[in-house]
N, C-alpha and C. Protein backbone atom coordinates (compact mmCIF):
# COMPACT_ATOMS: atom_id res chain seq x y z
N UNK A 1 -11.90 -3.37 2.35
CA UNK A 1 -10.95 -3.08 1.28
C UNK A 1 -10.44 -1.66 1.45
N UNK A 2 -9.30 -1.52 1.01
CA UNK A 2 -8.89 -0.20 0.67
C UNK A 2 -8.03 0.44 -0.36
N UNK A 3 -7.33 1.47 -0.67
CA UNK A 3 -7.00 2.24 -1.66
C UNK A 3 -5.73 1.68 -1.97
N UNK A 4 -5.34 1.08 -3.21
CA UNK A 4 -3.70 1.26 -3.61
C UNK A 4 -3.69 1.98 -4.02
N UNK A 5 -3.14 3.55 -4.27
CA UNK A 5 -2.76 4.58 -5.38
C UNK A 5 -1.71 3.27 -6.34
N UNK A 6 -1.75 3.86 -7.85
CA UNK A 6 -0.76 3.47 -8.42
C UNK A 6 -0.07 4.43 -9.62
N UNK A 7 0.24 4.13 -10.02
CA UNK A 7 1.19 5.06 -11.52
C UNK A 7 0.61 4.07 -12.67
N UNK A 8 -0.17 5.36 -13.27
CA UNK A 8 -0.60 4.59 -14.92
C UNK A 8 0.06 5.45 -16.11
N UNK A 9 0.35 4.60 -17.04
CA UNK A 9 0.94 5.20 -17.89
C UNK A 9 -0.40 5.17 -18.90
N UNK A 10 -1.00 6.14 -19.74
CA UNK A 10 -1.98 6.64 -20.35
C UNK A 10 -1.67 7.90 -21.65
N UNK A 11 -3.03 7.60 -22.34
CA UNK A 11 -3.30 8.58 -23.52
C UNK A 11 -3.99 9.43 -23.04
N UNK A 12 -3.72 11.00 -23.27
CA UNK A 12 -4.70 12.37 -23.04
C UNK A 12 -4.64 12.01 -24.78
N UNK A 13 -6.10 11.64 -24.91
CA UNK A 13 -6.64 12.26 -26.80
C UNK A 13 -6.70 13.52 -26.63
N UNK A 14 -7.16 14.01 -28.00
CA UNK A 14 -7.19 15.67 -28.29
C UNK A 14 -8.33 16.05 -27.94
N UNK A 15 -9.56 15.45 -27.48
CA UNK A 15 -11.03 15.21 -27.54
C UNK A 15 -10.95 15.84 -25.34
N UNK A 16 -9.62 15.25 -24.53
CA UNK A 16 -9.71 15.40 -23.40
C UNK A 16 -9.57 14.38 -22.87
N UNK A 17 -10.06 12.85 -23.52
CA UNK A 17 -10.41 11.36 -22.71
C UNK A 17 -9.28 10.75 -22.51
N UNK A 18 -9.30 10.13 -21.56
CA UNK A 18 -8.18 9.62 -20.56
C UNK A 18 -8.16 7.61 -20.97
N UNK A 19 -7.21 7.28 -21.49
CA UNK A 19 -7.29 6.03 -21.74
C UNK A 19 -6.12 5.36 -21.06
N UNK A 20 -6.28 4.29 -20.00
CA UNK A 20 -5.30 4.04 -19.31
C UNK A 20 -4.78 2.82 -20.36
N UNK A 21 -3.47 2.98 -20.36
CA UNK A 21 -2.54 1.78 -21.65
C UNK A 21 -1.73 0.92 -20.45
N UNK A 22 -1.20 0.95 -19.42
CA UNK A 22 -0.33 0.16 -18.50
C UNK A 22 -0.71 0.40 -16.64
N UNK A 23 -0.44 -0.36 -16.23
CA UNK A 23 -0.86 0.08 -14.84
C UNK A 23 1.16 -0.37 -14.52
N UNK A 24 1.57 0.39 -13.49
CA UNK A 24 2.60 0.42 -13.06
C UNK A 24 2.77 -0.30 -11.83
N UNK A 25 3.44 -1.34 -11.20
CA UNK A 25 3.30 -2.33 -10.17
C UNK A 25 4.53 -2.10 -9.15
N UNK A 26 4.60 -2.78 -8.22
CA UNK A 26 5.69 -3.34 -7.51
C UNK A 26 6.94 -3.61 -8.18
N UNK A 27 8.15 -3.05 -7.94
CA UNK A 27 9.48 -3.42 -8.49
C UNK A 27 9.26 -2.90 -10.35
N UNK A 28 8.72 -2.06 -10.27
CA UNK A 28 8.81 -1.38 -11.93
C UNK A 28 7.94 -2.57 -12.40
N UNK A 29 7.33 -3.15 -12.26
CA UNK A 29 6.35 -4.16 -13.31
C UNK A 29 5.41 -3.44 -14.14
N UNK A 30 5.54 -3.11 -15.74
CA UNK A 30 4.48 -2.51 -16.15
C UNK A 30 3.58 -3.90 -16.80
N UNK A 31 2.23 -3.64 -16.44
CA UNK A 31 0.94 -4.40 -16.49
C UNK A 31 0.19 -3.81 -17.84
N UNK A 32 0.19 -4.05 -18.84
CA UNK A 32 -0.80 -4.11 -20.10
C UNK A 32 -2.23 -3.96 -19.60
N UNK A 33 -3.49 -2.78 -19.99
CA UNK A 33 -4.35 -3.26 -20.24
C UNK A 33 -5.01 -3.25 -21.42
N UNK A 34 -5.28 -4.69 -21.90
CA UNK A 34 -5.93 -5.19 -23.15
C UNK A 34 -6.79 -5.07 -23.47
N UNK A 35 -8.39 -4.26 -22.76
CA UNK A 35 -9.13 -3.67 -23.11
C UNK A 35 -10.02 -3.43 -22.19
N UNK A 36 -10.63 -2.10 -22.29
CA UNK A 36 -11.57 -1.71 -21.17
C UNK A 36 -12.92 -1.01 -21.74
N UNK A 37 -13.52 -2.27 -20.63
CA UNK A 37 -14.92 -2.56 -21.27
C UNK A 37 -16.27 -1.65 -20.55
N UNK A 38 -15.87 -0.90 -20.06
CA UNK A 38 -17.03 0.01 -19.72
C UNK A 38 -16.24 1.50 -18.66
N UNK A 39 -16.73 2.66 -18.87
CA UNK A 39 -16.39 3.63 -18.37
C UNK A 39 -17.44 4.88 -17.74
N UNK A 40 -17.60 4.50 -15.98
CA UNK A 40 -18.73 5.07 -15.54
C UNK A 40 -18.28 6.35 -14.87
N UNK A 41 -18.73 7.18 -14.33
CA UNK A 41 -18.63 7.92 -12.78
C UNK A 41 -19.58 6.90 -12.15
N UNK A 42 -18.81 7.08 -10.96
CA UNK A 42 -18.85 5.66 -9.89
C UNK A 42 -18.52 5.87 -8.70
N UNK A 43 -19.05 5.70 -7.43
CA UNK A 43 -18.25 5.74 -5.81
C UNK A 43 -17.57 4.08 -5.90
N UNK A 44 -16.54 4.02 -5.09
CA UNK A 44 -15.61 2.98 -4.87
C UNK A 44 -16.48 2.77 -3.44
N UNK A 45 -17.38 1.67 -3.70
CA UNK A 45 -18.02 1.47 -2.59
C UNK A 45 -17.40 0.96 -1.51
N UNK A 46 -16.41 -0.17 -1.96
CA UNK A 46 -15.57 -0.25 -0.84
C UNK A 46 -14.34 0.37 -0.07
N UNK A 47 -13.52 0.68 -0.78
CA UNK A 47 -12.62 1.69 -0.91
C UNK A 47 -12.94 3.39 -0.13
N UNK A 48 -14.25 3.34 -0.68
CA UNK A 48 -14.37 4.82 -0.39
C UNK A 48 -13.95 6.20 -1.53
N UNK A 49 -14.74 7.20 -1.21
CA UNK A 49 -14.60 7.96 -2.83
C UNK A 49 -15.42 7.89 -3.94
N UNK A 50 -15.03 8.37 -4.96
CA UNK A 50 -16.07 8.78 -6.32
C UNK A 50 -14.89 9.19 -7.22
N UNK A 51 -15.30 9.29 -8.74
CA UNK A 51 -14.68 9.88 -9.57
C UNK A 51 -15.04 8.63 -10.88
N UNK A 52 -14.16 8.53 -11.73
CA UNK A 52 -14.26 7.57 -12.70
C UNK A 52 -14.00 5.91 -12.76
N UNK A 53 -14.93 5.28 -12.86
CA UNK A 53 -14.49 3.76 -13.24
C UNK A 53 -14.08 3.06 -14.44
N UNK A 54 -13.01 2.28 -14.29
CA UNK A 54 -12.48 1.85 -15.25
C UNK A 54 -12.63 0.44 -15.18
N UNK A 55 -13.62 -0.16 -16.05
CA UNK A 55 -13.28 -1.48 -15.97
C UNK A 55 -12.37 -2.45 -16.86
N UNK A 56 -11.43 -2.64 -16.43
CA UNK A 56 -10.22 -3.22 -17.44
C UNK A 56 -10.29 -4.66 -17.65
N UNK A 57 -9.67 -4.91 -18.79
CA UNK A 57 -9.28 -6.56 -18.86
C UNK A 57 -8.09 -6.24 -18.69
N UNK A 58 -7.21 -7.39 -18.42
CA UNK A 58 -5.61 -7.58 -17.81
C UNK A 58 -5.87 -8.60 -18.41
N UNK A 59 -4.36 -9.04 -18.44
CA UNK A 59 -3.92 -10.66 -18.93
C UNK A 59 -4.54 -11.96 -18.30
N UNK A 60 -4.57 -12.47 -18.87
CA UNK A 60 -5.38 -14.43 -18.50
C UNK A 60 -6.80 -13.91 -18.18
N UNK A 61 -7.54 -12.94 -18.86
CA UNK A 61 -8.82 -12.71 -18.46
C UNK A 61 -9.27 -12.41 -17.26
N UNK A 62 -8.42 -11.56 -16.97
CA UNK A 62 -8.82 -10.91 -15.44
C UNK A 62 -8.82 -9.67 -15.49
N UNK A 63 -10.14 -9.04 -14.94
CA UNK A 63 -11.29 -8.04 -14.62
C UNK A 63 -11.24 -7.63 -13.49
N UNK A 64 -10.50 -5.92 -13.87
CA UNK A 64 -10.32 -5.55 -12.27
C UNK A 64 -11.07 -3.70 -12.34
N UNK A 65 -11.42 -3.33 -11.40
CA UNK A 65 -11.37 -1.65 -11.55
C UNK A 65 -10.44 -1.20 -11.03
N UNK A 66 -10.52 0.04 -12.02
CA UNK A 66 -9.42 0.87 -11.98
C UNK A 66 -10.04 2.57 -12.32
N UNK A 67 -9.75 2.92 -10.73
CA UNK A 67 -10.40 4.36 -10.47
C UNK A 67 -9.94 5.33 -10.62
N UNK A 68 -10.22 6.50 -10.90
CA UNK A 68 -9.29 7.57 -11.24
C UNK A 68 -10.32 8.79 -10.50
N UNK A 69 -9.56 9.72 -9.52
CA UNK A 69 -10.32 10.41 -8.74
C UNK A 69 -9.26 11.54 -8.52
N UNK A 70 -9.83 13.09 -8.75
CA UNK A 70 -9.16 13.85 -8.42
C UNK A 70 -7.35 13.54 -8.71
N UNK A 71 -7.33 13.77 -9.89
CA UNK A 71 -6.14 13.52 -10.48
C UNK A 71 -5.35 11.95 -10.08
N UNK A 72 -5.47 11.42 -8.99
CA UNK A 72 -5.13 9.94 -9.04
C UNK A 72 -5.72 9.01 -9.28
N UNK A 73 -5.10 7.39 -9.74
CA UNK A 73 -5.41 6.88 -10.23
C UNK A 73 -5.14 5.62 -8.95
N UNK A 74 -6.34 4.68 -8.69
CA UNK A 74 -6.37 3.35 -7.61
C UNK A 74 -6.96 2.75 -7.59
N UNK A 75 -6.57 1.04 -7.03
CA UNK A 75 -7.36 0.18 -7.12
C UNK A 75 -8.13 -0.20 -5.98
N UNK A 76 -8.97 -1.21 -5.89
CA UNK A 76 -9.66 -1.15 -4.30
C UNK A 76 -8.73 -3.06 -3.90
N UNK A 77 -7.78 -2.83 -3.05
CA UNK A 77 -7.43 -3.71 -2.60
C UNK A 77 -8.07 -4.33 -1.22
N UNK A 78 -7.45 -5.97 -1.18
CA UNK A 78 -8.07 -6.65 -0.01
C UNK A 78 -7.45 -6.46 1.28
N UNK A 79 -7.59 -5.61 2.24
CA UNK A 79 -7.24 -5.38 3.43
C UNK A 79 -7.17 -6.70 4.14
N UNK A 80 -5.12 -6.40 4.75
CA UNK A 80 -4.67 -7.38 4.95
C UNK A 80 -4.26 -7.01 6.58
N UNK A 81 -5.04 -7.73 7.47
CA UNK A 81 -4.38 -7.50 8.94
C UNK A 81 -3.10 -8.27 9.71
């Protein structure tokens, strides 16, 4: 697997915490996330790296991470040869 960077659109609270509200896609698609259910420091074991995990729900019940490391934000995609 490896890194998609992407563009999230997000809340800075007044507290500092980072709440991701949309993930930004291919051809301007903004992606809703509907709730995120746990928030670790974490290495992207596959991917590669460290920083914060985000585990999100997305639409039709799909559960993806979503990493945020040194100011960017990425997913661990399926390396396609």
């Amino acid at each position: 697997m490896k890194r998609r960077y992407v563009d999230v659109i997000c809340l800075n609270d007044t507290g500092g915490h980072l709440k991701p509200l949309y993930l930004l896609w291919e051809h301007d698609r903004k992606i809703p996330i509907y709730k995120i259910r746990e928030i670790c420091p974490c290495a992207a074991l596959k991917a590669g790296g460290s920083g914060l995990r985000y585990t999100c729900l997305f639409a039709e019940d799909i559960v993806r991470h979503l990493y945020y490391d040194r100011g960017k934000w990425f997913v661990e995609m399926q390396d396609v040869r």
